[in-house]
C-alpha atoms as a PDB file:
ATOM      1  CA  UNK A   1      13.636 -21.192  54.699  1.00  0.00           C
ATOM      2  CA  UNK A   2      10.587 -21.851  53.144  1.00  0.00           C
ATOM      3  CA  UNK A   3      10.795 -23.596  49.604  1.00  0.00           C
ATOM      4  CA  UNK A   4       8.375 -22.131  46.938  1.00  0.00           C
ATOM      5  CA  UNK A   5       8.083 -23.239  43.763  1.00  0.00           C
ATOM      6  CA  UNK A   6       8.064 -21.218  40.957  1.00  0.00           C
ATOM      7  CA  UNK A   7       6.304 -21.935  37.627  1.00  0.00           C
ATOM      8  CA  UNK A   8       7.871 -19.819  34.720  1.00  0.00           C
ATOM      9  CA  UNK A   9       5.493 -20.295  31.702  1.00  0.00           C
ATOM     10  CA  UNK A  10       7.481 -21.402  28.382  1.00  0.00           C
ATOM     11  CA  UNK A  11       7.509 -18.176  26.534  1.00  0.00           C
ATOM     12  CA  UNK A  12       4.519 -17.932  24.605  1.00  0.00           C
ATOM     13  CA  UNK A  13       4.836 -16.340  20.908  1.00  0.00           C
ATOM     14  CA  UNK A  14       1.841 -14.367  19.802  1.00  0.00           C
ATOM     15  CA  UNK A  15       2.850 -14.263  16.252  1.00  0.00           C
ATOM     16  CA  UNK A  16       3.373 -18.367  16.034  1.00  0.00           C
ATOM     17  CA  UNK A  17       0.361 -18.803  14.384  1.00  0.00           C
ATOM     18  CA  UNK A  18       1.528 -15.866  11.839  1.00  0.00           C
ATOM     19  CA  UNK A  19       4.464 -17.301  11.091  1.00  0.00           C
ATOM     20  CA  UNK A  20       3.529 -20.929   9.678  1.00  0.00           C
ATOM     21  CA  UNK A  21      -0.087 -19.251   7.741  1.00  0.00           C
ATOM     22  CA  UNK A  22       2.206 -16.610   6.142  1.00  0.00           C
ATOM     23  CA  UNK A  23       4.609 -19.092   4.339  1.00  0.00           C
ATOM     24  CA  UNK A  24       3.204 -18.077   1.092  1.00  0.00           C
ATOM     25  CA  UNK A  25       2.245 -14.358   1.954  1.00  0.00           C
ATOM     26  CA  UNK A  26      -1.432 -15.967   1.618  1.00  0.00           C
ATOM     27  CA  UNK A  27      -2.400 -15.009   4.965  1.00  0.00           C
ATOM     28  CA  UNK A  28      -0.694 -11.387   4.836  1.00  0.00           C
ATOM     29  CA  UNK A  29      -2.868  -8.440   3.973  1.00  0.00           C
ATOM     30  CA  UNK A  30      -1.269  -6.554   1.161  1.00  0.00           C
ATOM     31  CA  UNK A  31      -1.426  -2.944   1.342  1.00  0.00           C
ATOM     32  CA  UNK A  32      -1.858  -0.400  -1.973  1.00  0.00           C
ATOM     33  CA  UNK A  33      -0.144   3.185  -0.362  1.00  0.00           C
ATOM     34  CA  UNK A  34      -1.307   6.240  -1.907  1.00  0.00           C
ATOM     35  CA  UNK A  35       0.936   8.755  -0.751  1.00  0.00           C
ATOM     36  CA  UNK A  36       1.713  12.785  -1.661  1.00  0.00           C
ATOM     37  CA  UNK A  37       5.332  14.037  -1.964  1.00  0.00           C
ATOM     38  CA  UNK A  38       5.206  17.509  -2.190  1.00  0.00           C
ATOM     39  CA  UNK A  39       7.782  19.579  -4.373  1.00  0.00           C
ATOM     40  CA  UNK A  40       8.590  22.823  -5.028  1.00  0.00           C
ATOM     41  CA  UNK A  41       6.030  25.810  -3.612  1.00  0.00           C
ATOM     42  CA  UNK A  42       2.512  24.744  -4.116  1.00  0.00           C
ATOM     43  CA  UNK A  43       3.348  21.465  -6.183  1.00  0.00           C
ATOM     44  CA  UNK A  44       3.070  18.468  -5.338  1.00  0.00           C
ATOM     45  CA  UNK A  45       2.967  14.767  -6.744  1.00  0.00           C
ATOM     46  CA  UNK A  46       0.792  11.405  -5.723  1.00  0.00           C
ATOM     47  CA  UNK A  47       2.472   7.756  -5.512  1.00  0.00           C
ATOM     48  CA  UNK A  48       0.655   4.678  -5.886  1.00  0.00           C
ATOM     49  CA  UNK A  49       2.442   1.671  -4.812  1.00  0.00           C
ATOM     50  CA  UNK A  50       1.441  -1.628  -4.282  1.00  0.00           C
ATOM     51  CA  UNK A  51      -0.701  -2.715  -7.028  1.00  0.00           C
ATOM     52  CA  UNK A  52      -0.347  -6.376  -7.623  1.00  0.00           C
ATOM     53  CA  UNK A  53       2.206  -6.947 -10.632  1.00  0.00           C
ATOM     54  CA  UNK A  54       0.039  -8.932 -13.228  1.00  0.00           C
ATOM     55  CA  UNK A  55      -2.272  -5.305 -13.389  1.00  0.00           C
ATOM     56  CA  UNK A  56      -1.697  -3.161 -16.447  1.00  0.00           C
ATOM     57  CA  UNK A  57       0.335   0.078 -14.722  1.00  0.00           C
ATOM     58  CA  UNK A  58      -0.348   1.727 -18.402  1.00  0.00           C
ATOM     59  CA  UNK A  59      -4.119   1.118 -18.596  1.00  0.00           C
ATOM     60  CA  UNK A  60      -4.693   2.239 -15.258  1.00  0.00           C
ATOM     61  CA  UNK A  61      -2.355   5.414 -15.406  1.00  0.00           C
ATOM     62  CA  UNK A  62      -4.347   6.325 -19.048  1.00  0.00           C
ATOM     63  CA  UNK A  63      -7.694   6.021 -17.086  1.00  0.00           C
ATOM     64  CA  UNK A  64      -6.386   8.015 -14.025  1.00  0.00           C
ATOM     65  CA  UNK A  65      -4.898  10.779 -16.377  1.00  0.00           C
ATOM     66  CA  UNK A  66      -7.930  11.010 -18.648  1.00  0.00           C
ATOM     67  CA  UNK A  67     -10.482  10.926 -15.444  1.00  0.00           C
ATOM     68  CA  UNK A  68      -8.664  13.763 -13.010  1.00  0.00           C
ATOM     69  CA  UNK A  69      -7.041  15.824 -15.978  1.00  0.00           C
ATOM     70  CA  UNK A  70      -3.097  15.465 -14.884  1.00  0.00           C
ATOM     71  CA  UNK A  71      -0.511  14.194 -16.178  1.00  0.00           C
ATOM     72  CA  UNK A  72       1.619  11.156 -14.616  1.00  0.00           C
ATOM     73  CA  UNK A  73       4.234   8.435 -14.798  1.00  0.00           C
ATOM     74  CA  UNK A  74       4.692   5.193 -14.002  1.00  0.00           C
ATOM     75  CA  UNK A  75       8.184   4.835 -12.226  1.00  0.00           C
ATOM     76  CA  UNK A  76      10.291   1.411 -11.953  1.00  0.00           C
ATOM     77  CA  UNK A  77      12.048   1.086  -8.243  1.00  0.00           C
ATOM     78  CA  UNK A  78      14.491  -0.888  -7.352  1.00  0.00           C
ATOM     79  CA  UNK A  79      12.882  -1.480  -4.108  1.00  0.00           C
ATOM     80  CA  UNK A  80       9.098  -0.483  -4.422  1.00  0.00           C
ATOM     81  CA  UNK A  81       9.012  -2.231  -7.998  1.00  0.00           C
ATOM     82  CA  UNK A  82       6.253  -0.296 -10.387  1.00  0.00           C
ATOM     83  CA  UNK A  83       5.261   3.211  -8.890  1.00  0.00           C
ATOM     84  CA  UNK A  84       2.617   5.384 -11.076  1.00  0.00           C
ATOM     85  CA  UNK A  85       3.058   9.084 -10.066  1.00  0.00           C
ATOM     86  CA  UNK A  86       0.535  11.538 -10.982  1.00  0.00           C
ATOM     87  CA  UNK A  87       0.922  15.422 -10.704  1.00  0.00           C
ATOM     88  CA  UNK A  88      -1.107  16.969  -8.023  1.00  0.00           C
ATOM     89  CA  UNK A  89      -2.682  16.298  -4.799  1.00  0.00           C
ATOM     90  CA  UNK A  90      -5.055  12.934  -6.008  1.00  0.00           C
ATOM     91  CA  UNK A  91      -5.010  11.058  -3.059  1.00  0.00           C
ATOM     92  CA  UNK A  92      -8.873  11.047  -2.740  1.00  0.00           C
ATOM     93  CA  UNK A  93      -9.816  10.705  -6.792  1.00  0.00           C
ATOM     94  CA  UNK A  94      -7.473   7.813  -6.897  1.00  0.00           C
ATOM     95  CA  UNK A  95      -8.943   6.141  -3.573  1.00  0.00           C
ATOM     96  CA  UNK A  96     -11.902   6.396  -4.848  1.00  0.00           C
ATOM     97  CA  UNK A  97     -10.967   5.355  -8.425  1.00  0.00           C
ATOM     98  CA  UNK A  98      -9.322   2.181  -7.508  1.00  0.00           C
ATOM     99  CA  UNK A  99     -12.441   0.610  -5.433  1.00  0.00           C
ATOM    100  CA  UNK A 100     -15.064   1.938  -8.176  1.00  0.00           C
ATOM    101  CA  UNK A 101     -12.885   0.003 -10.859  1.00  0.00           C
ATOM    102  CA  UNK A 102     -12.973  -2.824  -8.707  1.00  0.00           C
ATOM    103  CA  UNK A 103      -8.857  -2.958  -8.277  1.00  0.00           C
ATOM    104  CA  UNK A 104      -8.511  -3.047  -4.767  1.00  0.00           C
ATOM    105  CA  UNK A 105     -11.026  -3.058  -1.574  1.00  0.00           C
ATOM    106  CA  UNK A 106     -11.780  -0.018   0.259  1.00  0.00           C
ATOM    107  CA  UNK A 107      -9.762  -1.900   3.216  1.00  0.00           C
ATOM    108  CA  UNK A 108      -6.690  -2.467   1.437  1.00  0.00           C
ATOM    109  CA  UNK A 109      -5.873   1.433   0.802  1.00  0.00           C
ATOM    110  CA  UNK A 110      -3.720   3.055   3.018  1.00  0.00           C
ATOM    111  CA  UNK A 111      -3.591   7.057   2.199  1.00  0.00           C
ATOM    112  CA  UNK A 112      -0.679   8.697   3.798  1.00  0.00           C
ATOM    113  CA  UNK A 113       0.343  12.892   4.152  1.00  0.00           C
ATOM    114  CA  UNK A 114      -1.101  15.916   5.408  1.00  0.00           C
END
């Protein structure tokens, strides 16, 4: 028999790197998800999660109210933490809202539905 010898690479780990940058969560892109939950017949309700905590959920939802004409909420999660909730389909307005106010980058927004 002939005897060939076999190199097995060690197993490589493309997330190794990942793992010791993202001790802190510095290296982690954190998302803001604007999302629409719709409700009964034509109605239907916008979710903003993900703002960082130190932000004023009041001011904001006062300035997003007053701006688009709706009414909204902000909503304490037990797993999602502070989510503002604003009646109608907003997903665009408040997009567009957030990076004009300087909040959050245009990168950062994730818009989900439809």
């Amino acid at each position: 028999m002939v005897d060939i010898e076999v190199h097995i690479p060690s197993a490589f780990d493309p997330f190794a790197d990942v793992d010791q940058d993202s001790g802190g969560g510095a290296g982690v892109k954190e998302y803001v998800h604007i999302r629409i939950q719709q409700r009964n017949g034509r109605k239907s309700l916008t979710t903003v999660q993900g703002l960082k905590k130190e932000l004023s959920y009041e001011k904001i939802l006062k300035d997003l109210k007053k701006e688009f004409c709706c009414n909204g909420t902000v909503v304490q999660d037990k797993e999602l933490g502070k989510v503002i909730q604003l009646q109608g389909d907003q997903r665009k307005n408040v997009s567009a809202f957030l990076t004009r106010a300087g909040i959050v980058k245009k990168d950062q927004i994730k818009i989900h539905g439809f």
